[in-house]
PDB file of N, CA and C in Angstrom:
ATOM      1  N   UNK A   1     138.737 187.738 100.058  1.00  0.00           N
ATOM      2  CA  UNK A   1     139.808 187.314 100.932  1.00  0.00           C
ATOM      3  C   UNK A   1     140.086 185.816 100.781  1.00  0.00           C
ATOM      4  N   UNK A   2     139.467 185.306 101.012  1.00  0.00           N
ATOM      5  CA  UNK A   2     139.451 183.473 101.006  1.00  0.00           C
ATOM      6  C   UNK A   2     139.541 183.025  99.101  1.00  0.00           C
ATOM      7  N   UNK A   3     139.073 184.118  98.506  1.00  0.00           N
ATOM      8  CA  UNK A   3     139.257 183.602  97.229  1.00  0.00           C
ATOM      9  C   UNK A   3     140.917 183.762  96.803  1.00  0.00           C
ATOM     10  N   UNK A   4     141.147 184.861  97.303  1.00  0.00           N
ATOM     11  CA  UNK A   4     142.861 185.028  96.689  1.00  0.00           C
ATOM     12  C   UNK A   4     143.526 184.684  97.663  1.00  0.00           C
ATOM     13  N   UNK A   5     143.366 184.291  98.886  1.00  0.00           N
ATOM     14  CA  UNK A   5     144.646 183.104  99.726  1.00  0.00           C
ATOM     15  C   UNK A   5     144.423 181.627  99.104  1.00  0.00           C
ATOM     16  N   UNK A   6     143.226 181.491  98.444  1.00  0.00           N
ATOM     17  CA  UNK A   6     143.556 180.295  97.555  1.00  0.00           C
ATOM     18  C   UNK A   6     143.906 180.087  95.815  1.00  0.00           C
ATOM     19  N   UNK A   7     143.913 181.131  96.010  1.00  0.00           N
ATOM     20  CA  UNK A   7     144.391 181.641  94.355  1.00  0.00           C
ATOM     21  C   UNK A   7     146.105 181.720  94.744  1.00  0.00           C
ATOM     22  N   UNK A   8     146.444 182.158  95.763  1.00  0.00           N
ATOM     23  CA  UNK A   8     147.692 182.632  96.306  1.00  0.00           C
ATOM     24  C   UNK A   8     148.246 180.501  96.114  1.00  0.00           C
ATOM     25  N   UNK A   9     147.657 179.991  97.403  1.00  0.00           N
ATOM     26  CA  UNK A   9     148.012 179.040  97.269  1.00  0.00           C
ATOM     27  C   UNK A   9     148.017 177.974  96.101  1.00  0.00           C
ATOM     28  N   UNK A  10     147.351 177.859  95.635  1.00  0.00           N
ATOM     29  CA  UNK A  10     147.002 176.947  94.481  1.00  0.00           C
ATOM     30  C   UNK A  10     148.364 177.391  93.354  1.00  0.00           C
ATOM     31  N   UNK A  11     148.483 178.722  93.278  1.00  0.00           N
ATOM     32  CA  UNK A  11     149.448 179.068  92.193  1.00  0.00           C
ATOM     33  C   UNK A  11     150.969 178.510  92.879  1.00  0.00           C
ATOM     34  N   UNK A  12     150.878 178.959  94.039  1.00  0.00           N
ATOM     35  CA  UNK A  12     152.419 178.841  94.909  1.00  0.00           C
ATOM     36  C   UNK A  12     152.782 176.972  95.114  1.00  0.00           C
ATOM     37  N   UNK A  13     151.762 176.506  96.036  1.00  0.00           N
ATOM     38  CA  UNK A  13     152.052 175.013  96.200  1.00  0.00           C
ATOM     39  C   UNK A  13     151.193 173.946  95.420  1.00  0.00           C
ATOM     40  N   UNK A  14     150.152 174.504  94.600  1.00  0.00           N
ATOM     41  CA  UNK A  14     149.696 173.239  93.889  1.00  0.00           C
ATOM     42  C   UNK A  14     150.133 173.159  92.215  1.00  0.00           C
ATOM     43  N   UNK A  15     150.249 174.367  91.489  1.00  0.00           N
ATOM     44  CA  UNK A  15     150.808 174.534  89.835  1.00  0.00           C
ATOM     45  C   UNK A  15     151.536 173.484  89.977  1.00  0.00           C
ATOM     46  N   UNK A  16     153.091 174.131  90.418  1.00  0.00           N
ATOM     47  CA  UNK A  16     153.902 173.933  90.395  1.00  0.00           C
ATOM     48  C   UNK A  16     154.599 171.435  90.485  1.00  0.00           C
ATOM     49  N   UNK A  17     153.827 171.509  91.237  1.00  0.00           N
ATOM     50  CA  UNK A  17     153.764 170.065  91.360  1.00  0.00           C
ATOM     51  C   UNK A  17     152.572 169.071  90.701  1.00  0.00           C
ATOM     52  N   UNK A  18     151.800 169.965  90.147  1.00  0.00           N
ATOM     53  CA  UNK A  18     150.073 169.051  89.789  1.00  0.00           C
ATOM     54  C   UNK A  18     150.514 167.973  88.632  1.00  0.00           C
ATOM     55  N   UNK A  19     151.600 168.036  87.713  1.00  0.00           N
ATOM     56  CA  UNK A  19     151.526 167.449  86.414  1.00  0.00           C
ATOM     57  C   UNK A  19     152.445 166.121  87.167  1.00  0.00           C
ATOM     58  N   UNK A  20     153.279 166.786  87.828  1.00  0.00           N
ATOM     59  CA  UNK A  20     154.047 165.744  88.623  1.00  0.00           C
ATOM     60  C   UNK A  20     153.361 164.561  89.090  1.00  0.00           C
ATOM     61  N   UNK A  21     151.863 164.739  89.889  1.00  0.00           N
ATOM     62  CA  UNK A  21     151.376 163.949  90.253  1.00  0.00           C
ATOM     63  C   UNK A  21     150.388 163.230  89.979  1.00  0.00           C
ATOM     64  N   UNK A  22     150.143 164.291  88.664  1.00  0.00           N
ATOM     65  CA  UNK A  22     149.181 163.470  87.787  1.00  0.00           C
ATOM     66  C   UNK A  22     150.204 161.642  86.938  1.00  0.00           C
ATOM     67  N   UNK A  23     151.171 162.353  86.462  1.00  0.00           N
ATOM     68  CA  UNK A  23     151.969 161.356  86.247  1.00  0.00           C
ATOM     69  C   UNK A  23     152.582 159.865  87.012  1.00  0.00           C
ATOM     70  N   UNK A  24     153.173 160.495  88.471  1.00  0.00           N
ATOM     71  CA  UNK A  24     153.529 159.469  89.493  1.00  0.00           C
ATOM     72  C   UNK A  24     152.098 158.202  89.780  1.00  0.00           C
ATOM     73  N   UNK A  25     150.976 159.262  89.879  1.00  0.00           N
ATOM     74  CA  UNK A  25     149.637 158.197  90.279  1.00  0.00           C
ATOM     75  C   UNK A  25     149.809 158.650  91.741  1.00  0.00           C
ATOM     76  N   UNK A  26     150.375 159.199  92.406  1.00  0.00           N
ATOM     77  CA  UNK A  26     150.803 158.949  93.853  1.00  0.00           C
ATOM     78  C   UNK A  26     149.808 160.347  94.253  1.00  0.00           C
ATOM     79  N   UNK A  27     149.414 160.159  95.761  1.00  0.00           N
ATOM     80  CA  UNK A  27     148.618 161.044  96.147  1.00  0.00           C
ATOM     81  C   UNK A  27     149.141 161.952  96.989  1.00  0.00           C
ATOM     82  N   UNK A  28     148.515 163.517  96.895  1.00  0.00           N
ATOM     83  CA  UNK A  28     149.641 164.671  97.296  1.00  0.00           C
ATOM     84  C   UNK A  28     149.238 164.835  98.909  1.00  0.00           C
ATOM     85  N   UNK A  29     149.300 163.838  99.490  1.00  0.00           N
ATOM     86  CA  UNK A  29     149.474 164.055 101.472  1.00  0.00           C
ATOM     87  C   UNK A  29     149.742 165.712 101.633  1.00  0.00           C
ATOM     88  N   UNK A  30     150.967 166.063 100.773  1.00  0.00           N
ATOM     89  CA  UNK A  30     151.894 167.224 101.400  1.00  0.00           C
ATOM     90  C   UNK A  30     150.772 168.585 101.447  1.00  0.00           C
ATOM     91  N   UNK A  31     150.412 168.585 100.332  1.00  0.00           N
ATOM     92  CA  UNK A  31     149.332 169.919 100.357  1.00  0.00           C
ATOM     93  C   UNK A  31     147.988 169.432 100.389  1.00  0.00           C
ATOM     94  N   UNK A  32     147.600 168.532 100.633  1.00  0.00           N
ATOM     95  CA  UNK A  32     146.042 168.071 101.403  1.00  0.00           C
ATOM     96  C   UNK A  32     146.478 168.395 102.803  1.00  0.00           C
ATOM     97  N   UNK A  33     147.311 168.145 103.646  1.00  0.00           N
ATOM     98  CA  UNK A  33     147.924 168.590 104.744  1.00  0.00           C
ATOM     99  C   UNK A  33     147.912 170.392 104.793  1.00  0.00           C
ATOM    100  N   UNK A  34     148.596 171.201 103.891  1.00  0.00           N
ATOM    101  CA  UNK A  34     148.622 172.291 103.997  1.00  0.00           C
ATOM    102  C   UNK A  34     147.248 172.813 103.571  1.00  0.00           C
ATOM    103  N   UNK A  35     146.351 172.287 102.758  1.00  0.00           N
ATOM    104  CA  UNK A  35     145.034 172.738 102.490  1.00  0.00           C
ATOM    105  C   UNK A  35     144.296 172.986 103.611  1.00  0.00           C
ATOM    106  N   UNK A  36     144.268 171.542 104.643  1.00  0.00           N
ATOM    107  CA  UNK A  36     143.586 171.957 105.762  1.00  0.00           C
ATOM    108  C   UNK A  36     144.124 172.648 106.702  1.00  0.00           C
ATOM    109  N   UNK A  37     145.713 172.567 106.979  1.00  0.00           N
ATOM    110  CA  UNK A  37     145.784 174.305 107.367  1.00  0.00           C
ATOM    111  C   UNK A  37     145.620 175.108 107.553  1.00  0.00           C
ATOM    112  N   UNK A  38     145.362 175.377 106.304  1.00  0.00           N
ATOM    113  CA  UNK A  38     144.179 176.635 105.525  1.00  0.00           C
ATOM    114  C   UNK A  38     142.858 176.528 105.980  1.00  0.00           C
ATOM    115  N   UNK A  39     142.603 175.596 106.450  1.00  0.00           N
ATOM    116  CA  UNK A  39     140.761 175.841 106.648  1.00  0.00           C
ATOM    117  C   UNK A  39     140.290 175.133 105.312  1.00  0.00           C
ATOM    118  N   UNK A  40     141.000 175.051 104.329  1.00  0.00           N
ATOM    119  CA  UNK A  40     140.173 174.705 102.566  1.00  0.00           C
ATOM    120  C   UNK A  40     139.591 172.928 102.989  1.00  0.00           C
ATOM    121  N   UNK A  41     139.972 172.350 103.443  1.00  0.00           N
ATOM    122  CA  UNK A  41     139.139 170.814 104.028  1.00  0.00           C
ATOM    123  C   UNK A  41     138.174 170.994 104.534  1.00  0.00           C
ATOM    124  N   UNK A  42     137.839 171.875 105.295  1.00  0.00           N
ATOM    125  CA  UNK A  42     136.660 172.281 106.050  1.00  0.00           C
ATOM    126  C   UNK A  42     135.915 173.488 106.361  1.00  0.00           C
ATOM    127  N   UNK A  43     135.907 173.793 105.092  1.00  0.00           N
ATOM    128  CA  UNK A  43     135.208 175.414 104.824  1.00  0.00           C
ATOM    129  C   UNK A  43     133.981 175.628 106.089  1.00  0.00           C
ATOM    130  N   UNK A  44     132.737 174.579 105.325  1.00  0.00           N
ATOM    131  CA  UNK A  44     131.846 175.330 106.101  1.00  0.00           C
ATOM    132  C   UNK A  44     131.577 174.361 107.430  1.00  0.00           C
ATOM    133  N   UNK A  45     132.301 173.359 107.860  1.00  0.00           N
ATOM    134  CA  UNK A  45     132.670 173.067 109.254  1.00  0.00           C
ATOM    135  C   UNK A  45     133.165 173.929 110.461  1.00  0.00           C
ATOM    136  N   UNK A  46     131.866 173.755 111.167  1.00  0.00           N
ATOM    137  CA  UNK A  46     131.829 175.168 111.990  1.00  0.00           C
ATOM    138  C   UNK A  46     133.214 174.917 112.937  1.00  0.00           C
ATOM    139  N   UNK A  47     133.621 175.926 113.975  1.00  0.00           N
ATOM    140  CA  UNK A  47     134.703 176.159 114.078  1.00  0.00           C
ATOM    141  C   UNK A  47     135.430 174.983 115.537  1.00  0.00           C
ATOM    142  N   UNK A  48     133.444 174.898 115.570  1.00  0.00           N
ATOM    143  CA  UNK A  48     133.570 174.341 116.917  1.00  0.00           C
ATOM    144  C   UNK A  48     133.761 172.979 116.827  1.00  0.00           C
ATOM    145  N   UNK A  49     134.087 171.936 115.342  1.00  0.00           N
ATOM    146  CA  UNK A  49     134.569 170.994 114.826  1.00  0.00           C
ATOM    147  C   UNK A  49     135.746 170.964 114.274  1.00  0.00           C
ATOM    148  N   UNK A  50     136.551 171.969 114.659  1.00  0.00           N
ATOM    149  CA  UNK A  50     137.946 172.021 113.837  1.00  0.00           C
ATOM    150  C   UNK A  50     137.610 172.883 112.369  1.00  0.00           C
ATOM    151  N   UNK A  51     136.704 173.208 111.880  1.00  0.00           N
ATOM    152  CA  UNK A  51     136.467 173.891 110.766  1.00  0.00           C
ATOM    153  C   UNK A  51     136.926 175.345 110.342  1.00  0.00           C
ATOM    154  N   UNK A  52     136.559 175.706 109.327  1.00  0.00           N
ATOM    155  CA  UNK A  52     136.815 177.395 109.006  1.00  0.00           C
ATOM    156  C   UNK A  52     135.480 178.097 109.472  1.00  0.00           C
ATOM    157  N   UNK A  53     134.382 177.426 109.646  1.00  0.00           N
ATOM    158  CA  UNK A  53     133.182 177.851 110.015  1.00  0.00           C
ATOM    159  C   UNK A  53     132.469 178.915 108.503  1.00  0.00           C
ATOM    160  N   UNK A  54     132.853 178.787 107.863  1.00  0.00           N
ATOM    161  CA  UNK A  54     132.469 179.905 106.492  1.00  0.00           C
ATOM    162  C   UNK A  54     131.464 179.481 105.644  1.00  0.00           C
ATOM    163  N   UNK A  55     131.076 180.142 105.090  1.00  0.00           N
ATOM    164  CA  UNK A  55     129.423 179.753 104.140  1.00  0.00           C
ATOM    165  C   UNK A  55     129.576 179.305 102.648  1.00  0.00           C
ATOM    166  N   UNK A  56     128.981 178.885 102.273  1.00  0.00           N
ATOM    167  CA  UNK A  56     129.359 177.798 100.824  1.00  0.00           C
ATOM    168  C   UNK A  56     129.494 178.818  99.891  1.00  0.00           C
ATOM    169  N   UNK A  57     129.658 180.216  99.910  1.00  0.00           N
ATOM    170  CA  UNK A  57     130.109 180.933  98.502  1.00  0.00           C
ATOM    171  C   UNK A  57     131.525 181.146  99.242  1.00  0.00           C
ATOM    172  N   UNK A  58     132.003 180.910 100.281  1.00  0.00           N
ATOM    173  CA  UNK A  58     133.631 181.397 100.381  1.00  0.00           C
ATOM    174  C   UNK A  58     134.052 179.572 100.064  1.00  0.00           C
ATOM    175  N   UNK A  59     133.149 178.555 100.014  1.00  0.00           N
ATOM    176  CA  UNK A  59     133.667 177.042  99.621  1.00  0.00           C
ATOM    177  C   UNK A  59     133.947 177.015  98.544  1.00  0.00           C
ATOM    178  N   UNK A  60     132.454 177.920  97.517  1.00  0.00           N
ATOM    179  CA  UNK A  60     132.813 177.760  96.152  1.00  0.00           C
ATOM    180  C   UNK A  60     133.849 178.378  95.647  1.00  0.00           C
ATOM    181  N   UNK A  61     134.346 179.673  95.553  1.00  0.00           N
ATOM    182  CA  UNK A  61     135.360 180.377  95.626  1.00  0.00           C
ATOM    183  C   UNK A  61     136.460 179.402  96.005  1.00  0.00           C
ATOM    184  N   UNK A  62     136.604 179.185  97.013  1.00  0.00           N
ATOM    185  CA  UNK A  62     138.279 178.556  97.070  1.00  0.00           C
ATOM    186  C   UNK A  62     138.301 177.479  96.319  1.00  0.00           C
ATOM    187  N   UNK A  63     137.265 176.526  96.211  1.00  0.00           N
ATOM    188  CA  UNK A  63     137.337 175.637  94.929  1.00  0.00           C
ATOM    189  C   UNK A  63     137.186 175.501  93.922  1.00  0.00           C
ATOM    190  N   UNK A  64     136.765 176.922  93.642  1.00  0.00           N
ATOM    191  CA  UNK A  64     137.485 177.413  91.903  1.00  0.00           C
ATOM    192  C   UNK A  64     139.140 177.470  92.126  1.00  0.00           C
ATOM    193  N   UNK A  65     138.836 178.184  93.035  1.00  0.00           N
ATOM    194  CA  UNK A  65     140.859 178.594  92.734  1.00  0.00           C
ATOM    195  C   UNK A  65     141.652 177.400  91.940  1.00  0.00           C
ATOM    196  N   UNK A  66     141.297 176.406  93.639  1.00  0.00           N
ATOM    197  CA  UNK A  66     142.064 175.229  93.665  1.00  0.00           C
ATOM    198  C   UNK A  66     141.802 174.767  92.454  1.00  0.00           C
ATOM    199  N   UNK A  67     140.895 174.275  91.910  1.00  0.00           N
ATOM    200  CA  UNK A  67     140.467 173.605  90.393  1.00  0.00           C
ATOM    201  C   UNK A  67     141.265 173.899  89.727  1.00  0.00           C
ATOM    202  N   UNK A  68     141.585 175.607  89.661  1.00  0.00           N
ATOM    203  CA  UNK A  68     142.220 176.034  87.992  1.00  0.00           C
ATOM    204  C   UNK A  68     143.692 175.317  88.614  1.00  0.00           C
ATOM    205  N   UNK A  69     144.214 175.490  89.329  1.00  0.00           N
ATOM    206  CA  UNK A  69     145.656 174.834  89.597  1.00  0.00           C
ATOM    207  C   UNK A  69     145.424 173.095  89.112  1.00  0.00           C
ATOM    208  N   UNK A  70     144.437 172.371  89.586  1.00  0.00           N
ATOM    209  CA  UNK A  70     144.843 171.255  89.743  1.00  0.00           C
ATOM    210  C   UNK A  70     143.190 170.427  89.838  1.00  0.00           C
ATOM    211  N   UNK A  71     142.879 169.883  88.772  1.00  0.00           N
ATOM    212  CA  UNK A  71     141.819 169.356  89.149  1.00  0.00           C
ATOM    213  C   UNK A  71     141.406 168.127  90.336  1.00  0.00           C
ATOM    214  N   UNK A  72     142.234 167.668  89.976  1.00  0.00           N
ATOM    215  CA  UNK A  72     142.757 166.161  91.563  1.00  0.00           C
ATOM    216  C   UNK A  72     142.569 166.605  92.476  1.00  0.00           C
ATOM    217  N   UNK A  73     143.309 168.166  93.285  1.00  0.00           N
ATOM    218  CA  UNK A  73     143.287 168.608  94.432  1.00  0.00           C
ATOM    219  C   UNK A  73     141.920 169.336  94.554  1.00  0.00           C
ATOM    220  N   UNK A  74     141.198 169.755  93.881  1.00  0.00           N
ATOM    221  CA  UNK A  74     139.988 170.014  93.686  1.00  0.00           C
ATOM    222  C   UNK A  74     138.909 169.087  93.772  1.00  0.00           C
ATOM    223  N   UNK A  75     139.260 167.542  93.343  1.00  0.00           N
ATOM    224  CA  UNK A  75     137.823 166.893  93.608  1.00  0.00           C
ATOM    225  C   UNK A  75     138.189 166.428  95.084  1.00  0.00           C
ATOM    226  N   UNK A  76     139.768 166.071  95.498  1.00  0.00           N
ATOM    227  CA  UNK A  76     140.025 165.664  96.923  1.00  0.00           C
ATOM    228  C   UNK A  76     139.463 166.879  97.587  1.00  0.00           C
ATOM    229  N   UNK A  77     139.096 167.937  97.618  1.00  0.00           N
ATOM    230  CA  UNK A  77     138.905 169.008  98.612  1.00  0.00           C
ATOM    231  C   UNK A  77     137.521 168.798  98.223  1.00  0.00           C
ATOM    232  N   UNK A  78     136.898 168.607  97.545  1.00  0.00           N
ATOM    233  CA  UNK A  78     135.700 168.577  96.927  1.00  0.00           C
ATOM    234  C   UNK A  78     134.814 167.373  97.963  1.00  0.00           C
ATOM    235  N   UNK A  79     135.350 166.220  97.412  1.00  0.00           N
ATOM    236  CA  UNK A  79     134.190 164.806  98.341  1.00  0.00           C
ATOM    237  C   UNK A  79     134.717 165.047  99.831  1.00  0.00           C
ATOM    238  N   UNK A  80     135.703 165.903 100.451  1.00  0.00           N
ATOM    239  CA  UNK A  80     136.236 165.993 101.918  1.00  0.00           C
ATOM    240  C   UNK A  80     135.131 167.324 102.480  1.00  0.00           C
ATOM    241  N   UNK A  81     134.961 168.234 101.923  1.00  0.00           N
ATOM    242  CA  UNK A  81     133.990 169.295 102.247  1.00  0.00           C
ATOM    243  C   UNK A  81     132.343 168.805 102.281  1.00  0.00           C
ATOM    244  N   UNK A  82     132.337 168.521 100.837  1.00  0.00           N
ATOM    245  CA  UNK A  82     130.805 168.500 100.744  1.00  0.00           C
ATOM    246  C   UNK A  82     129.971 166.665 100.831  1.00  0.00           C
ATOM    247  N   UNK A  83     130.836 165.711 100.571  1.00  0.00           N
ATOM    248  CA  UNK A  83     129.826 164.543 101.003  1.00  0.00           C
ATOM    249  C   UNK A  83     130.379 163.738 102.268  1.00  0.00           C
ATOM    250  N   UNK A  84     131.621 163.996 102.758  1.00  0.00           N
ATOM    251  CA  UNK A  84     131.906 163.409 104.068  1.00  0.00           C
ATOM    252  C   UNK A  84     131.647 164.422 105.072  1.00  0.00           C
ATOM    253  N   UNK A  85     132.236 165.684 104.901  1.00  0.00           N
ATOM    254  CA  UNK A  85     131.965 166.418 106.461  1.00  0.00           C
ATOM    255  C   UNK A  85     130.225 167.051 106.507  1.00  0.00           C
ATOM    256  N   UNK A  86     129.710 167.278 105.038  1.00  0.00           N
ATOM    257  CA  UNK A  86     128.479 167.608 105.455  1.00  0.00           C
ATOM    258  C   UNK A  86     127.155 166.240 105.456  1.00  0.00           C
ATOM    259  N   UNK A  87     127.924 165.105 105.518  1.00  0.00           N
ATOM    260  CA  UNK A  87     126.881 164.077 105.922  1.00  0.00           C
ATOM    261  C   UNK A  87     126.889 164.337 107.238  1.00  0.00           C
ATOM    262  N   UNK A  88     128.249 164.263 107.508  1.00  0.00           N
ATOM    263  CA  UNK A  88     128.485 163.664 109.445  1.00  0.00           C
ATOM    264  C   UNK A  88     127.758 165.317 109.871  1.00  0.00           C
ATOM    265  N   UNK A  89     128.344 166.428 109.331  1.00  0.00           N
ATOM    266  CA  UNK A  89     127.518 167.523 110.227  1.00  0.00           C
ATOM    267  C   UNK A  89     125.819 167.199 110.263  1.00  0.00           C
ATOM    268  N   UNK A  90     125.278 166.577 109.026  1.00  0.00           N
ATOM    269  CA  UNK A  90     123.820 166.806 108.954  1.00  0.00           C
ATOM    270  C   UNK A  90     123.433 165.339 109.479  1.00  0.00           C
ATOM    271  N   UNK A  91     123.723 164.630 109.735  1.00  0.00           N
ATOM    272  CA  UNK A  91     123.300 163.183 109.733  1.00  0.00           C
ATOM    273  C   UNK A  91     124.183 162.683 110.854  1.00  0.00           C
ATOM    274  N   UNK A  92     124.975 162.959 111.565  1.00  0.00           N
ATOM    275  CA  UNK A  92     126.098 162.108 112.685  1.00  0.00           C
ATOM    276  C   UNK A  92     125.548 162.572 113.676  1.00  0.00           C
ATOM    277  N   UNK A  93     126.224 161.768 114.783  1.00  0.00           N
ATOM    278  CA  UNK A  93     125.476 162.078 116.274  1.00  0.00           C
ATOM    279  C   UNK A  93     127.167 162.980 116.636  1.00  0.00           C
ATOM    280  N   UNK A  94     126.949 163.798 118.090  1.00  0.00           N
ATOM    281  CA  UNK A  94     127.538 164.355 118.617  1.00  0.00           C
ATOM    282  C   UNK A  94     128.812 163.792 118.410  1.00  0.00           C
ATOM    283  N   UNK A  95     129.179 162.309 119.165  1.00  0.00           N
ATOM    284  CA  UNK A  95     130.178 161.763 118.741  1.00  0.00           C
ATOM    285  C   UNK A  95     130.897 161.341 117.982  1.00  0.00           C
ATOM    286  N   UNK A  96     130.188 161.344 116.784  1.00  0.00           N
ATOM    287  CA  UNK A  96     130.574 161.133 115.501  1.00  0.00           C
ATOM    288  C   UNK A  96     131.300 162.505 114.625  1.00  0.00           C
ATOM    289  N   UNK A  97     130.497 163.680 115.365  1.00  0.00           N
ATOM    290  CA  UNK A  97     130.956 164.692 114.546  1.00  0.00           C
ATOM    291  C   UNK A  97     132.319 165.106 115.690  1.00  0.00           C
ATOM    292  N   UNK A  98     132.667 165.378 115.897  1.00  0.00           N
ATOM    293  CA  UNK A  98     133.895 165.597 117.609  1.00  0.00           C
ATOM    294  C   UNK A  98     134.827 164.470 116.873  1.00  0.00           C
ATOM    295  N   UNK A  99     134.428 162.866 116.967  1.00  0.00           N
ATOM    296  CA  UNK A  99     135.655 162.298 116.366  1.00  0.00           C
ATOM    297  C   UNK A  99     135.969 161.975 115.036  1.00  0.00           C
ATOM    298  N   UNK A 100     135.160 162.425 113.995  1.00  0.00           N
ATOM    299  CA  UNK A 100     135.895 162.096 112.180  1.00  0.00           C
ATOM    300  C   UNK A 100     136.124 163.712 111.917  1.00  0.00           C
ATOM    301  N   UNK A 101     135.039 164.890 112.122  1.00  0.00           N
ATOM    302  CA  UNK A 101     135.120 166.003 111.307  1.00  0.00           C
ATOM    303  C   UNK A 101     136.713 167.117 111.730  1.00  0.00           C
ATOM    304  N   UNK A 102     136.757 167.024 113.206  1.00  0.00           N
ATOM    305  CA  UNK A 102     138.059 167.599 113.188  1.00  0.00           C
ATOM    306  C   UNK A 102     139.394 167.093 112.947  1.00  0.00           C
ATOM    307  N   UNK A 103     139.573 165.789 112.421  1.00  0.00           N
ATOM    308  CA  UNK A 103     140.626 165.360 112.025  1.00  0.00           C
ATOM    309  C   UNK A 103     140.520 165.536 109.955  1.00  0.00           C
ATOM    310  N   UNK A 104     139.600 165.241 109.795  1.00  0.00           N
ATOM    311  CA  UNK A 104     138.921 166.156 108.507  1.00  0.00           C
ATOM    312  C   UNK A 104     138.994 166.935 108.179  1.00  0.00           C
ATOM    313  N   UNK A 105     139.118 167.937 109.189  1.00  0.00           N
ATOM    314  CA  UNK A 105     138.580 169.661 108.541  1.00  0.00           C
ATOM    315  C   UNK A 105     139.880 169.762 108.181  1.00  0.00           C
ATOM    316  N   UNK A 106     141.167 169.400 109.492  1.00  0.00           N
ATOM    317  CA  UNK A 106     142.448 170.003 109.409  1.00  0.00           C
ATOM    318  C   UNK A 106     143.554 169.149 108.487  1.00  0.00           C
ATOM    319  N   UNK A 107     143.032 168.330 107.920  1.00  0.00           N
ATOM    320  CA  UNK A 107     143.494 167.509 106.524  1.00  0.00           C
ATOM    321  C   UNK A 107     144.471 166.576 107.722  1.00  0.00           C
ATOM    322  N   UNK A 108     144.427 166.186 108.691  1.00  0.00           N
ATOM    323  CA  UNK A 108     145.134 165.024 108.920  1.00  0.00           C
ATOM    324  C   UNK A 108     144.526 164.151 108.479  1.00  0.00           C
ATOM    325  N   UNK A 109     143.497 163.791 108.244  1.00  0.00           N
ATOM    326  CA  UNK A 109     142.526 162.616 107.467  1.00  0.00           C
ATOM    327  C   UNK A 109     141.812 163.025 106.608  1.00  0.00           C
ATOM    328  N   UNK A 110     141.451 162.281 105.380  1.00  0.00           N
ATOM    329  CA  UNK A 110     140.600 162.669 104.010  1.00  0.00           C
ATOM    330  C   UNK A 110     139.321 161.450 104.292  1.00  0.00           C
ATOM    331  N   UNK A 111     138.506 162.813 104.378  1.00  0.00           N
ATOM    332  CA  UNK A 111     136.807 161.737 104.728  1.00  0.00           C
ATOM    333  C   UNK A 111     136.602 161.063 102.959  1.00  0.00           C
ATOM    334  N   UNK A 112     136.047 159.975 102.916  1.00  0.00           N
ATOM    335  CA  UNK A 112     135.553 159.070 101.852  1.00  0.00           C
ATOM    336  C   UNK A 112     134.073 159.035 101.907  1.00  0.00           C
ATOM    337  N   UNK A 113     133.656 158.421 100.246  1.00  0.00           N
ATOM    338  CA  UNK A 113     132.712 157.961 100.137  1.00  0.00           C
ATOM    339  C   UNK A 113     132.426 157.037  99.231  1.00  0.00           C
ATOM    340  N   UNK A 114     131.037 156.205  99.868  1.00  0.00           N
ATOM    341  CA  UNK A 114     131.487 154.790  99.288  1.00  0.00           C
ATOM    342  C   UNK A 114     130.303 154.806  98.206  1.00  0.00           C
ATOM    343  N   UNK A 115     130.279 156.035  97.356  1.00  0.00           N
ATOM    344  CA  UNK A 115     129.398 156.408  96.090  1.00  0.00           C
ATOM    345  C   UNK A 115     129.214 155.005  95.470  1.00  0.00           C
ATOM    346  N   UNK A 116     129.864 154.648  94.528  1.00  0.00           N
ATOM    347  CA  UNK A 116     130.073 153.845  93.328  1.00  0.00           C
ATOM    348  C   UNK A 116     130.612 151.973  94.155  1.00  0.00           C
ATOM    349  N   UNK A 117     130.439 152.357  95.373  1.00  0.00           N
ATOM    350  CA  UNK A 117     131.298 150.362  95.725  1.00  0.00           C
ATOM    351  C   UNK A 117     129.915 150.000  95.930  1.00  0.00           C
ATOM    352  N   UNK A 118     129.927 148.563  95.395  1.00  0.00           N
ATOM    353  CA  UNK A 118     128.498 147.544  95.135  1.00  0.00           C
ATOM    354  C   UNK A 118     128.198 147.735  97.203  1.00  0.00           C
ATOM    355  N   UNK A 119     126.566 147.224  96.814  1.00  0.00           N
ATOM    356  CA  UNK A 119     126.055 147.303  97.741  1.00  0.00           C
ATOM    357  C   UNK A 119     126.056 148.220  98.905  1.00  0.00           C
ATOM    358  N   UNK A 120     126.479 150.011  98.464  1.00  0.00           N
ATOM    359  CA  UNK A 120     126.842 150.706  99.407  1.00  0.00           C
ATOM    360  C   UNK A 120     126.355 152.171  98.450  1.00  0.00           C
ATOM    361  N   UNK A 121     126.401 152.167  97.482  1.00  0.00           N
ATOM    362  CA  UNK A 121     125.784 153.642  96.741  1.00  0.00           C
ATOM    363  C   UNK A 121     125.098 153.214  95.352  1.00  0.00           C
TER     364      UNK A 121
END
């Protein structure tokens, strides 16, 4: 189920525009917005954080889909699932998870990480 509503999507709103934006440089707001929609920002963010609440083989699955459409929208769904929302779920206090993960899950905001900036990863 979750694999072919993102097979569905990826073919319908991400093909169709991916080369576009590989080119512009510009970043796709429009369907990072509709991703979390979908629940795809916050797979296994339980529900009671704004999440899809679902288990990391319905994560991996939808981020195959997304991949074959578009690799960009794949690593953005990628560091937003697995190193921003599952730090703050495993490592944040109450308040922390209530105010970054549900604006996260539902793609109004794209969680970061500060991997590779000096003095921080």
């Amino acid at each position: 189920m979750i694999r072919q509503a993102a097979r569905d999507f990826a073919q319908k709103e991400i093909a169709p525009i991916a080369a576009e934006f590989d080119e512009s440089g510009e970043f796709p707001t429009e369907t990072i917005r509709k991703m979390g929609e979908m629940g795809f920002m916050g797979i296994e963010v339980p529900e009671e954080y704004g999440g899809a609440g679902m288990d990391t083989m319905a994560y991996v699955l939808a981020l195959e889909e997304i991949c074959k459409a578009d690799a960009a929208h794949g690593t953005i769904m990628s560091v937003n699932n697995s190193l921003f929302c599952y730090a703050i779920l495993r490592f944040g206090t109450e308040e922390q998870k209530q105010k970054y993960l549900k604006p996260a899950a539902s793609g109004q905001a794209i969680g970061a990480y500060s991997l590779t900036e000096p003095m921080s990863g």
